[in-house]
C-alpha atoms as a PDB file:
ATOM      1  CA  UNK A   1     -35.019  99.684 -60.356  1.00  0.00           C
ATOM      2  CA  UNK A   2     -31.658  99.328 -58.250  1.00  0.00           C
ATOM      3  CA  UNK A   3     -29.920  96.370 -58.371  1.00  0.00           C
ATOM      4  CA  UNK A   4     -26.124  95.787 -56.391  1.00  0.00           C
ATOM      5  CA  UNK A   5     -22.853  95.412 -58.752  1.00  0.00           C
ATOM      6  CA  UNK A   6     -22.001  92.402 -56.921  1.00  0.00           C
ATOM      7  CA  UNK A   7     -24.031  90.264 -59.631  1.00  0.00           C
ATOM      8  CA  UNK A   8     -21.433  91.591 -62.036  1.00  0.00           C
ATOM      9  CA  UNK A   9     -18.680  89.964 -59.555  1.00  0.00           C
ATOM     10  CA  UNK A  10     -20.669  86.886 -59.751  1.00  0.00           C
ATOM     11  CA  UNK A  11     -20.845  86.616 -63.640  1.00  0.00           C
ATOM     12  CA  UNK A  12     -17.285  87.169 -63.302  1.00  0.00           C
ATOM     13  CA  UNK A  13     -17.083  84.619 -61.360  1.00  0.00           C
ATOM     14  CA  UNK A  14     -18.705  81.823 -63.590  1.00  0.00           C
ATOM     15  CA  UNK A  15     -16.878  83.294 -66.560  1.00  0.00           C
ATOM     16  CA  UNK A  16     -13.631  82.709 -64.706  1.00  0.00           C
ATOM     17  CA  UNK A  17     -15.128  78.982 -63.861  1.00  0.00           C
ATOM     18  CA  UNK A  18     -15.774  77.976 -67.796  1.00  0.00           C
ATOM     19  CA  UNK A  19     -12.493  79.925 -68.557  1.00  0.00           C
ATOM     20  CA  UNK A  20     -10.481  77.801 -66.441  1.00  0.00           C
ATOM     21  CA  UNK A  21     -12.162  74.517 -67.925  1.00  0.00           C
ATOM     22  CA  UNK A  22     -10.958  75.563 -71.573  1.00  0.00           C
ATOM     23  CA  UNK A  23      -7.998  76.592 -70.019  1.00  0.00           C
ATOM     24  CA  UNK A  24      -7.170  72.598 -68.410  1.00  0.00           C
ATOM     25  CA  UNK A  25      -8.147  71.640 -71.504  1.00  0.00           C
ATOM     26  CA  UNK A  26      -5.859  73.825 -74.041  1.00  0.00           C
ATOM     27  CA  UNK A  27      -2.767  72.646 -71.543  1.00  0.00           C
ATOM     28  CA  UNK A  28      -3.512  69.061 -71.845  1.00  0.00           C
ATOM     29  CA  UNK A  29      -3.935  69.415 -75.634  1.00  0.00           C
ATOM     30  CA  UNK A  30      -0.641  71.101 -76.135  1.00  0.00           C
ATOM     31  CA  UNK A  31       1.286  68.975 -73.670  1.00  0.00           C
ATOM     32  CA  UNK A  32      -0.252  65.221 -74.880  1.00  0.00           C
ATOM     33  CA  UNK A  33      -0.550  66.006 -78.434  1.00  0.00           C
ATOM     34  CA  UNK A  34       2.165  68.506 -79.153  1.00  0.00           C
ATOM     35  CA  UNK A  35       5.480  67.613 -80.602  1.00  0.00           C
ATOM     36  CA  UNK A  36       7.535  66.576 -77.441  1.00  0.00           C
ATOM     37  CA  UNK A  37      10.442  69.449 -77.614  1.00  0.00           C
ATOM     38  CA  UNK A  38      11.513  72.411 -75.794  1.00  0.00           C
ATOM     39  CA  UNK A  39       9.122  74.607 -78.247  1.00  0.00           C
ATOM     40  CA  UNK A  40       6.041  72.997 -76.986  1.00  0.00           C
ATOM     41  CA  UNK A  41       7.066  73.143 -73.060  1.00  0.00           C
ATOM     42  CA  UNK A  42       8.395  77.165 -73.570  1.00  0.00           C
ATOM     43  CA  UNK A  43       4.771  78.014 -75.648  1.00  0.00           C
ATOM     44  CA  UNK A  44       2.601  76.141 -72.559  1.00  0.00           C
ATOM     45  CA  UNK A  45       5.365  78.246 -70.182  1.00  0.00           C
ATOM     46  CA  UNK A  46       4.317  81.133 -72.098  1.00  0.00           C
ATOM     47  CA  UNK A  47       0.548  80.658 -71.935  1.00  0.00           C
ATOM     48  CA  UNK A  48       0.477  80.078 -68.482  1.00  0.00           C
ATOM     49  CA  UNK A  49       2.614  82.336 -68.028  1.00  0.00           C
ATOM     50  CA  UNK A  50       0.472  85.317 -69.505  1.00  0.00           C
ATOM     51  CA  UNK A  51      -2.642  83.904 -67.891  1.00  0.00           C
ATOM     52  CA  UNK A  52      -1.021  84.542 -64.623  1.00  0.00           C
ATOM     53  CA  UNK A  53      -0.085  87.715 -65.052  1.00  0.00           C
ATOM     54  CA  UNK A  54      -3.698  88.454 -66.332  1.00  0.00           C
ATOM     55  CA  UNK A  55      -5.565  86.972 -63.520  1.00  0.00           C
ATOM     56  CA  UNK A  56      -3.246  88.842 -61.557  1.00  0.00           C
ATOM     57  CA  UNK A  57      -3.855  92.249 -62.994  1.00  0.00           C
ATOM     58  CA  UNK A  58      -7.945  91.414 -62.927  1.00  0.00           C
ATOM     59  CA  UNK A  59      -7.487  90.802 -59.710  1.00  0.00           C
ATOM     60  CA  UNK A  60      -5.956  93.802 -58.481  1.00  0.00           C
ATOM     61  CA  UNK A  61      -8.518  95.536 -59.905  1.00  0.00           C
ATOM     62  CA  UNK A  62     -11.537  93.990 -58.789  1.00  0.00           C
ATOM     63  CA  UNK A  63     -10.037  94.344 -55.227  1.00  0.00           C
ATOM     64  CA  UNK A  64     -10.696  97.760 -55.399  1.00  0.00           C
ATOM     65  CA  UNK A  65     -14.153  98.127 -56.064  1.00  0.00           C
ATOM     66  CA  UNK A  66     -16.787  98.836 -53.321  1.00  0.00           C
ATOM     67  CA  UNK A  67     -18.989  95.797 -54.039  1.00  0.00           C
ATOM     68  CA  UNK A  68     -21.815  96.951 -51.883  1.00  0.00           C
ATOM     69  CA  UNK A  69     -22.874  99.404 -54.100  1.00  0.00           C
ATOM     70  CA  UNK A  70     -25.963  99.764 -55.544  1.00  0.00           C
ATOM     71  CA  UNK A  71     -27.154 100.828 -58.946  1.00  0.00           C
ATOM     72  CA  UNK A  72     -30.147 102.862 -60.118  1.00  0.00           C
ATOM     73  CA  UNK A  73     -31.679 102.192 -63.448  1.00  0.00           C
ATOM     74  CA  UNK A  74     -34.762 104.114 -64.590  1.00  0.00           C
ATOM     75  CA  UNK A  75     -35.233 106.336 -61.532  1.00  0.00           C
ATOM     76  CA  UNK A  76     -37.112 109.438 -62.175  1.00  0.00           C
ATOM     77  CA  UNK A  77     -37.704 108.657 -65.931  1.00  0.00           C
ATOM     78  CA  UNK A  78     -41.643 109.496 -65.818  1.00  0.00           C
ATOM     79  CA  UNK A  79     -41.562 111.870 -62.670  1.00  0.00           C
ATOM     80  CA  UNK A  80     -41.611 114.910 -65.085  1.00  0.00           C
ATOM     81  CA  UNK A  81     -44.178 114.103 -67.275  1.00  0.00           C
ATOM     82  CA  UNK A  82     -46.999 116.421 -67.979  1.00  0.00           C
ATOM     83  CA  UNK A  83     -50.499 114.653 -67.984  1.00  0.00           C
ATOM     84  CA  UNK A  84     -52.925 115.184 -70.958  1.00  0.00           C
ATOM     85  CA  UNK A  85     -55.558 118.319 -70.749  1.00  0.00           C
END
């Protein structure tokens, strides 16, 4: 069975989609419901902050891989077997 490691892109992808919905939605929690003070603007800063820096870093990564590739799974498994005497 050989299958291409772009699907794994592509579940990225949709995990990256619902992440991004939670994501909208932890920002407007702290920001409408938080305590309106500098702590609650620095810790959204923060957050965004770090999930910038992470999206970068995923991204630099996943840049490099040869998406084209294609993966074997179970090849040759039962080519060696010996058949009953």
């Amino acid at each position: 069975m050989t299958f291409s490691i772009s699907i794994f892109l592509y579940i990225f992808w949709v995990f990256l989609a619902l992440w991004f919905v939670f994501f909208v939605i932890a920002i407007y929690h702290m920001l409408n419901f938080g305590a309106k003070n500098f702590l609650t603007v620095s810790t959204t800063i923060i957050f965004v902050g770090i999930a910038i820096i992470i999206l970068m870093t995923s991204s630099f990564y996943i840049n490099q891989i040869d998406w084209n590739t294609n993966v074997e799974i179970l090849e040759g498994l039962f080519d060696n077997q010996v058949p009953f005497q």
